[in-house]
Protein backbone atom coordinates (compact mmCIF):
# COMPACT_ATOMS: atom_id res chain seq x y z
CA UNK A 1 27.52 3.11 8.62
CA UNK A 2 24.81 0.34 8.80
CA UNK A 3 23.09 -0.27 11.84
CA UNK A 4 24.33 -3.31 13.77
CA UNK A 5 21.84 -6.43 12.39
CA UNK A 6 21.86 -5.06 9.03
CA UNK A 7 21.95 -7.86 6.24
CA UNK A 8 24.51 -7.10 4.09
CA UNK A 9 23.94 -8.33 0.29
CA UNK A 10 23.79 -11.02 -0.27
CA UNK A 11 22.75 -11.78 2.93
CA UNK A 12 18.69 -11.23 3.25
CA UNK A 13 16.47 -11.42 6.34
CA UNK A 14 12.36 -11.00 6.96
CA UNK A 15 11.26 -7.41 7.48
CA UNK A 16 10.42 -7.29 11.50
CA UNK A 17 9.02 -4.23 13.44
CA UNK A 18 12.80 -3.47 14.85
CA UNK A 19 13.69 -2.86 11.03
CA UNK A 20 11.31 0.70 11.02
CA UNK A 21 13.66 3.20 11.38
CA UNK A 22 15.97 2.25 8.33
CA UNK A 23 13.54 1.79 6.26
CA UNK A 24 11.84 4.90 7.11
CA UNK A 25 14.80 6.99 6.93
CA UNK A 26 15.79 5.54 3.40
CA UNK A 27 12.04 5.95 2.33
CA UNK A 28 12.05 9.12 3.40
CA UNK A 29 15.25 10.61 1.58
CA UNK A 30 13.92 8.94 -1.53
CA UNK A 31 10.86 10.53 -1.30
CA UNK A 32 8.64 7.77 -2.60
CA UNK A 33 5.22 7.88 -4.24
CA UNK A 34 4.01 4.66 -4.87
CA UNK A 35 2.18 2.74 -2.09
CA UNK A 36 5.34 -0.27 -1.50
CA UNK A 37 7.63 2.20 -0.23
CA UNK A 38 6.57 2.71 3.08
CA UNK A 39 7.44 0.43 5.82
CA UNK A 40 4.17 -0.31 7.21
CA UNK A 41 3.32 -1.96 3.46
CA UNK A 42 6.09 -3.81 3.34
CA UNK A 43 5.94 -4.86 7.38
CA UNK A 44 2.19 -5.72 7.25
CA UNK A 45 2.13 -7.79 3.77
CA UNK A 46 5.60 -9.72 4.90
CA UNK A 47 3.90 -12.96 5.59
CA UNK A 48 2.23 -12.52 2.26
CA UNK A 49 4.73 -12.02 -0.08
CA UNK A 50 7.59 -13.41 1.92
CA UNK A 51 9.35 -9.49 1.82
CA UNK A 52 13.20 -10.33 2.74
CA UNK A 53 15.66 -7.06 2.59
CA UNK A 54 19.32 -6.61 2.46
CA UNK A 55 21.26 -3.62 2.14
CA UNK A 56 23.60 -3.22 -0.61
CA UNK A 57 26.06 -0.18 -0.79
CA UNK A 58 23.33 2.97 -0.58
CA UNK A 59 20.34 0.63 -1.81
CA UNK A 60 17.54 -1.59 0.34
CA UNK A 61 17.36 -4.22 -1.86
CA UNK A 62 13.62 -6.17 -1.27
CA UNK A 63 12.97 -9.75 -2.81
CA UNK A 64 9.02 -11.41 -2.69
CA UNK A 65 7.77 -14.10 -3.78
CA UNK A 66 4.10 -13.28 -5.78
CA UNK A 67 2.15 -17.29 -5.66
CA UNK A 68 2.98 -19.70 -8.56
CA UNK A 69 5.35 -16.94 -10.42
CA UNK A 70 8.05 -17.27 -8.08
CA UNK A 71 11.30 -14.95 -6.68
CA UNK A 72 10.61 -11.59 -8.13
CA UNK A 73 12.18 -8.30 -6.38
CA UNK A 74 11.11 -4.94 -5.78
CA UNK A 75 12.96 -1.66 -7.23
CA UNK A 76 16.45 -1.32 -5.35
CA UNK A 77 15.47 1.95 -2.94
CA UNK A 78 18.20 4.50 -2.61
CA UNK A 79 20.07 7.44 -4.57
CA UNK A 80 20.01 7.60 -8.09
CA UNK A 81 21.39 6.59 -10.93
CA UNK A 82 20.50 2.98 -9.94
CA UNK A 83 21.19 1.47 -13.34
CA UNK A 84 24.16 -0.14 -12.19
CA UNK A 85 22.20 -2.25 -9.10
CA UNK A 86 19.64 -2.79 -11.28
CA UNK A 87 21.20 -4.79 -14.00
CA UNK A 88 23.58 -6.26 -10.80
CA UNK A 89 20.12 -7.73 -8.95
CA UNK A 90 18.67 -9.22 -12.16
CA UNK A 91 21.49 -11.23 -12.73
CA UNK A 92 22.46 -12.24 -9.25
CA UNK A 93 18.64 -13.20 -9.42
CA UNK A 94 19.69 -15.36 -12.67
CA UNK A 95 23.00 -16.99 -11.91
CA UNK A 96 23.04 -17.39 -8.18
CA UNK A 97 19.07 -18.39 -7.91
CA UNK A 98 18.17 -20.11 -10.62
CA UNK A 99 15.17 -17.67 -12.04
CA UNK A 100 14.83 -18.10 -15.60
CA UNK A 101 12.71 -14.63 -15.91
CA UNK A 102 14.78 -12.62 -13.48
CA UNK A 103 12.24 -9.58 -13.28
CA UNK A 104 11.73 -6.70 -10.53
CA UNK A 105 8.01 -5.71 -9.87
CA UNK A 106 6.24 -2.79 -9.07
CA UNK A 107 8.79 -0.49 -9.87
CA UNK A 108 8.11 3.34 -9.74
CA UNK A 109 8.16 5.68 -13.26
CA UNK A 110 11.91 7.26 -11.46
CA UNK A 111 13.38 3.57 -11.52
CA UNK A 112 11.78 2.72 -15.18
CA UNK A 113 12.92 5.42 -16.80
CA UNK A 114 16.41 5.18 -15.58
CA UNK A 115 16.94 1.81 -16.41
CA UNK A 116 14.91 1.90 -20.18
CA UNK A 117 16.67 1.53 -23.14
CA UNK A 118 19.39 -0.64 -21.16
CA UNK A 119 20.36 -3.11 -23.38
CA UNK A 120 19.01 -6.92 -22.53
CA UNK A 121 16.53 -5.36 -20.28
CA UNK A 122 12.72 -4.37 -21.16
CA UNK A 123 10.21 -2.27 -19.41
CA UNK A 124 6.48 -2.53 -19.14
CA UNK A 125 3.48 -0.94 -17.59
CA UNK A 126 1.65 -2.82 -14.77
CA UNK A 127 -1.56 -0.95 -15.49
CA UNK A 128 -3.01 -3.31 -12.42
CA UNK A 129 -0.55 -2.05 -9.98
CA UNK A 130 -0.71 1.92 -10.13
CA UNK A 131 -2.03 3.41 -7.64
CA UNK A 132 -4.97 5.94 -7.68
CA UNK A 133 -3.78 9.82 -6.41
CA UNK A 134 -6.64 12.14 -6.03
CA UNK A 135 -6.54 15.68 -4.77
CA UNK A 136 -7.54 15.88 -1.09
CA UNK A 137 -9.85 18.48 -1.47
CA UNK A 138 -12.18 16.41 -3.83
CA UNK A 139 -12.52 13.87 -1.43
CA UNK A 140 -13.39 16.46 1.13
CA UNK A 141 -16.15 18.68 -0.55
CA UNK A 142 -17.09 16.24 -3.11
CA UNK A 143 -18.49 19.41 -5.20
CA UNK A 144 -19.82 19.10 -8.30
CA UNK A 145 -22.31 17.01 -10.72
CA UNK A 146 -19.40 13.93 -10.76
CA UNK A 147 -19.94 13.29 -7.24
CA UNK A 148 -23.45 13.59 -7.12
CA UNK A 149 -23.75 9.49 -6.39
CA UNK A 150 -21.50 10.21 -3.45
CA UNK A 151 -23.40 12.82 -1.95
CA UNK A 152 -26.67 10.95 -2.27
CA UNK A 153 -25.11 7.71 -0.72
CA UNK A 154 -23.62 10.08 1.95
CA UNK A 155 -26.97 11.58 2.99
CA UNK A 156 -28.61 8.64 2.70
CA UNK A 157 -26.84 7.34 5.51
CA UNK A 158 -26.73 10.34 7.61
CA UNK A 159 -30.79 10.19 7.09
CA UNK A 160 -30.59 7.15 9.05
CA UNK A 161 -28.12 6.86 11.66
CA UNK A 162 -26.42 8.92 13.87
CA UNK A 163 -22.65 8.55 14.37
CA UNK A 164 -19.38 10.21 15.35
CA UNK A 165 -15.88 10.40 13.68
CA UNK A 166 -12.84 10.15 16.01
CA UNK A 167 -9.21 9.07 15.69
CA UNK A 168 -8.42 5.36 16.05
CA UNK A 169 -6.82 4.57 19.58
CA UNK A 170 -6.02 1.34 20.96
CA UNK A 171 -9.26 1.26 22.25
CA UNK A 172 -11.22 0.71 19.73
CA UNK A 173 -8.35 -2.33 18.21
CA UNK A 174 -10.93 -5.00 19.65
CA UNK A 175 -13.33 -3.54 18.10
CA UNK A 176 -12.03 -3.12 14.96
CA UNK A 177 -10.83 -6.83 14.71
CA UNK A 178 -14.20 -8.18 15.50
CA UNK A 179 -15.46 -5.87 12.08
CA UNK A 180 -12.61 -7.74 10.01
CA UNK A 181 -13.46 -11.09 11.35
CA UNK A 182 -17.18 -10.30 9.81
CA UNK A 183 -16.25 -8.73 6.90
CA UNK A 184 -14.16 -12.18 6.06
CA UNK A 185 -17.00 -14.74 7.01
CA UNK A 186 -19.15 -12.59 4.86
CA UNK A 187 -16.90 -12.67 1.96
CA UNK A 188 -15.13 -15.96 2.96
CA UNK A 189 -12.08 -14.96 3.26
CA UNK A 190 -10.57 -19.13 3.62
CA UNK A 191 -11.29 -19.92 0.26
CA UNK A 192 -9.20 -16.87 -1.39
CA UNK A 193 -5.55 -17.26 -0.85
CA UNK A 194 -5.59 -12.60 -1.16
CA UNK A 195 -8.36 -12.05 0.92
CA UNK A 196 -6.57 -14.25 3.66
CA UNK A 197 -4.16 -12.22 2.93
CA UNK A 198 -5.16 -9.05 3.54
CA UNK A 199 -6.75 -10.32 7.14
CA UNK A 200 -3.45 -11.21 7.88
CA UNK A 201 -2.41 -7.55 7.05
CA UNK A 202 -4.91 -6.22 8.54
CA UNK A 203 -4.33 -7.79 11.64
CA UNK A 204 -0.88 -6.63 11.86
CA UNK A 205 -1.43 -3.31 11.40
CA UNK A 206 -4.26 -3.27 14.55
CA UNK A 207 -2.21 -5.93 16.77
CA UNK A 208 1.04 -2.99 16.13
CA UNK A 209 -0.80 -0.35 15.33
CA UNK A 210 0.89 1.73 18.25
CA UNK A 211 4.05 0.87 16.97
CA UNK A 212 4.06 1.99 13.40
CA UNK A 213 3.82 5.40 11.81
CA UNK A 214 0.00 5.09 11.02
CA UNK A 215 -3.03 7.54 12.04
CA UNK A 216 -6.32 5.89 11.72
CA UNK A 217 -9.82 6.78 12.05
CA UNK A 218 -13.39 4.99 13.10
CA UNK A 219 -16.96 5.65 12.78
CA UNK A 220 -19.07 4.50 15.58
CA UNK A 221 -22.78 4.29 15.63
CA UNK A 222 -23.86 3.46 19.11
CA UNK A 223 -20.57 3.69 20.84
CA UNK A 224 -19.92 0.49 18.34
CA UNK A 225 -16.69 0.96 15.68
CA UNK A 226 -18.96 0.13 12.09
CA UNK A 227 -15.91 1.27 10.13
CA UNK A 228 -12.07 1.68 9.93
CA UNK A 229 -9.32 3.43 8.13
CA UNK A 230 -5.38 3.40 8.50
CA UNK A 231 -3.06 5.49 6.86
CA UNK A 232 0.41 7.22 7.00
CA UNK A 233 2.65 10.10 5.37
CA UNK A 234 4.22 8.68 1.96
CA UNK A 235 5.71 11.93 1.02
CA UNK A 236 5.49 15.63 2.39
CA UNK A 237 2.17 16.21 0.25
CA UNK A 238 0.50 12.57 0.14
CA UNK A 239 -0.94 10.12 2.17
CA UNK A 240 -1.47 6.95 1.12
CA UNK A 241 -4.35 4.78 2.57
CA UNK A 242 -3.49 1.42 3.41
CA UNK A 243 -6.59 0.10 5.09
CA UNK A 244 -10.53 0.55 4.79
CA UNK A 245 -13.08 -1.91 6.45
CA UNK A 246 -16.54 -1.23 6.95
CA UNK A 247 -19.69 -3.20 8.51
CA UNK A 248 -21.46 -4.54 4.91
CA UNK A 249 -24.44 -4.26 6.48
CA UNK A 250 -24.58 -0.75 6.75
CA UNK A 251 -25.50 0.80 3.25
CA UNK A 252 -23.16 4.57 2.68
CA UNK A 253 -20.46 3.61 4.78
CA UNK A 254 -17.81 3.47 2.74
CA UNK A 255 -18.09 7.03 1.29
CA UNK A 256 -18.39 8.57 5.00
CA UNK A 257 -15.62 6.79 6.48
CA UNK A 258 -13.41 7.92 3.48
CA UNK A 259 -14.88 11.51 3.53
CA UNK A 260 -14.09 12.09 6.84
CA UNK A 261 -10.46 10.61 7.21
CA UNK A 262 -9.64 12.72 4.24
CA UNK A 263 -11.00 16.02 6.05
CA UNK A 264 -9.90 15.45 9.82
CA UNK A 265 -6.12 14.03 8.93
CA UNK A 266 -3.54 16.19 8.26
CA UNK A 267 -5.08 19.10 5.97
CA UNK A 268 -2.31 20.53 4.82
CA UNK A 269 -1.37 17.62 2.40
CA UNK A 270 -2.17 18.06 -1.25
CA UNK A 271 -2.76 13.73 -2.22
CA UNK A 272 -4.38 10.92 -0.98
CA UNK A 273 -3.09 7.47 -2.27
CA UNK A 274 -5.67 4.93 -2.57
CA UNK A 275 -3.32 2.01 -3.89
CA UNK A 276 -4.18 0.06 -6.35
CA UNK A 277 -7.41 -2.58 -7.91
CA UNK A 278 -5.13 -5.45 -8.65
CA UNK A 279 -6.96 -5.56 -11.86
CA UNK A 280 -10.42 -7.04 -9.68
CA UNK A 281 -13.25 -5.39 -11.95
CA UNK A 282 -15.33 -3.85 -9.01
CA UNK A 283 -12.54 -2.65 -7.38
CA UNK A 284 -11.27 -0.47 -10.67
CA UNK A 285 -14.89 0.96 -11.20
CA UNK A 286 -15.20 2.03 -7.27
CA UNK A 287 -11.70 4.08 -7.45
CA UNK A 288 -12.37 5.15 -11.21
CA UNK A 289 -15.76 6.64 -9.47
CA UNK A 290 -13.98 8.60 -7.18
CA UNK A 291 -12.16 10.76 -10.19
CA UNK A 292 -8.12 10.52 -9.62
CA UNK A 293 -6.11 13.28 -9.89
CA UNK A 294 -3.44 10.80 -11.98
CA UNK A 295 -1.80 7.71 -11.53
CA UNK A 296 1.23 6.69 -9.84
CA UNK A 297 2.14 4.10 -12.49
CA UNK A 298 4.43 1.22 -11.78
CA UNK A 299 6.54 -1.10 -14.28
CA UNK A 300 8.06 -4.74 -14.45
CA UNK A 301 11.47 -4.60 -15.23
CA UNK A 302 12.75 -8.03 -16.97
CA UNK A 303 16.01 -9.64 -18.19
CA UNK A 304 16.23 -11.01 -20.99
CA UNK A 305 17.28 -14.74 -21.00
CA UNK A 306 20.82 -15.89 -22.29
């Protein structure tokens, strides 16, 4: 029975902090492993993407809008086989809003390979979009001669400066927000339409971080927070990382503030998910030098025109 304020296809409203629990118990039961399908995602890049949801029969049903390209929707989310609500979306998408490339994005390998083969319908890798899985363990020991740059950054750091590791309470929000803020006038964030973006994400996830499902982490060097990390259970043996600020000043950072999250939260899980690169060169050859464990690969789904 849905929960009363539930938008009923095809009725659609924005994703808002009230919507958590449905979403996380749907998420949950479909065991998800790419980085969308957690609420949090969704929740924190809604002003973004313009995320809208509507339930229809046993499926969340998600449309965004990605820039110039238009209405595009994410994989329906619920029991399988979903080839039924698939084709259903991509036409609704076609006749009743006018999209001449009705297409769902992002969609997981489960979703892709139910629906391939479907006639009118093709399937394609999103190489940009899959998100990098490593083992846990790797990130924690970093052992061997493929992480030797790691190390050496690592030490490097802890040559110079003294700090401490602890989780991320709502004290430290403030000064967490005050890193972002310099991170973006460093890197300018006004004059690119995703880094804006991803301050406004950011944002959200501090200004409610007590009210989501998230377990953070900071490194402070003088009782001052030089680098954050928020994260949260995607599955019962992966976390996926959502966000990862340091201060640019500070040369090593980035491979101590990842080291330790992985070894102080939750060690019994087997993953971490590190999202994606979006295809941005630097980005790729930072996670590629990390050494995934595989990829959780994602598709576009498209219907062919009339």
């Amino acid at each position: 029975m849905p929960m009363p304020g539930t938008p009923l296809f095809p009725t659609f409203k924005p994703i808002e902090l009230e919507d958590r629990d449905v979403f996380r118990n749907l998420f949950r039961a479909y065991r998800a492993v790419t980085s969308e399908l957690t609420f949090t995602n969704l929740f924190i890049w809604s002003p973004h993407y313009n995320f809208q949801w509507s339930l229809y029969k046993d499926w969340i049903i998600l449309l965004c809008r990605e820039g110039e390209d238009g209405l595009c929707a994410l994989g329906p989310v619920g029991p399988s086989p979903r080839v039924e609500v698939t084709r259903m979306l991509l036409e609704w998408m076609r006749d009743e809003k006018g999209e001449g490339r009705p297409r769902i994005e992002r969609a997981d390998e489960r979703l892709a390979g139910e629906v391939v083969g479907m006639e009118g319908i093709s399937v394609e890798p999103t190489r940009d979009h899959f998100d990098y899985v490593y083992l846990r363990d790797d990130l924690v020991r970093l052992a061997g001669s493929r992480y030797r740059s790691k190390r050496n950054h690592i030490n490097q750091f802890l040559r110079a400066y003294s700090f401490r590791y602890v989780p991320l309470g709502s004290e430290h929000i403030e000064d967490c927000l005050e890193l972002q803020e310099k991170w973006c006038r460093l890197r300018r964030c006004e004059d690119d339409l995703n880094l804006l973006g991803e301050w406004e994400a950011v944002r959200e996830i501090l200004m409610c971080y007590e009210s989501l499902d998230v377990q953070g982490g900071v490194v402070t060097i003088e009782n001052k927070v030089k680098a954050f990390t928020v994260g949260e259970m995607l599955n019962d043996e992966t976390t996926v990382v959502h966000i990862e600020k340091v201060d640019p000043d500070i040369p090593g950072l980035y491979p101590v503030i990842n080291q330790q999250f992985c070894e102080n939260n939750r060690q019994n899980l087997r993953y971490i998910n590190r999202e994606q690169d979006l295809g941005v060169p630097g980005l790729r050859e930072a996670k590629l030098s990390y050494h995934p464990d595989h990829f959780a690969k994602k598709y576009r789904i498209v219907l062919a025109g009339k």
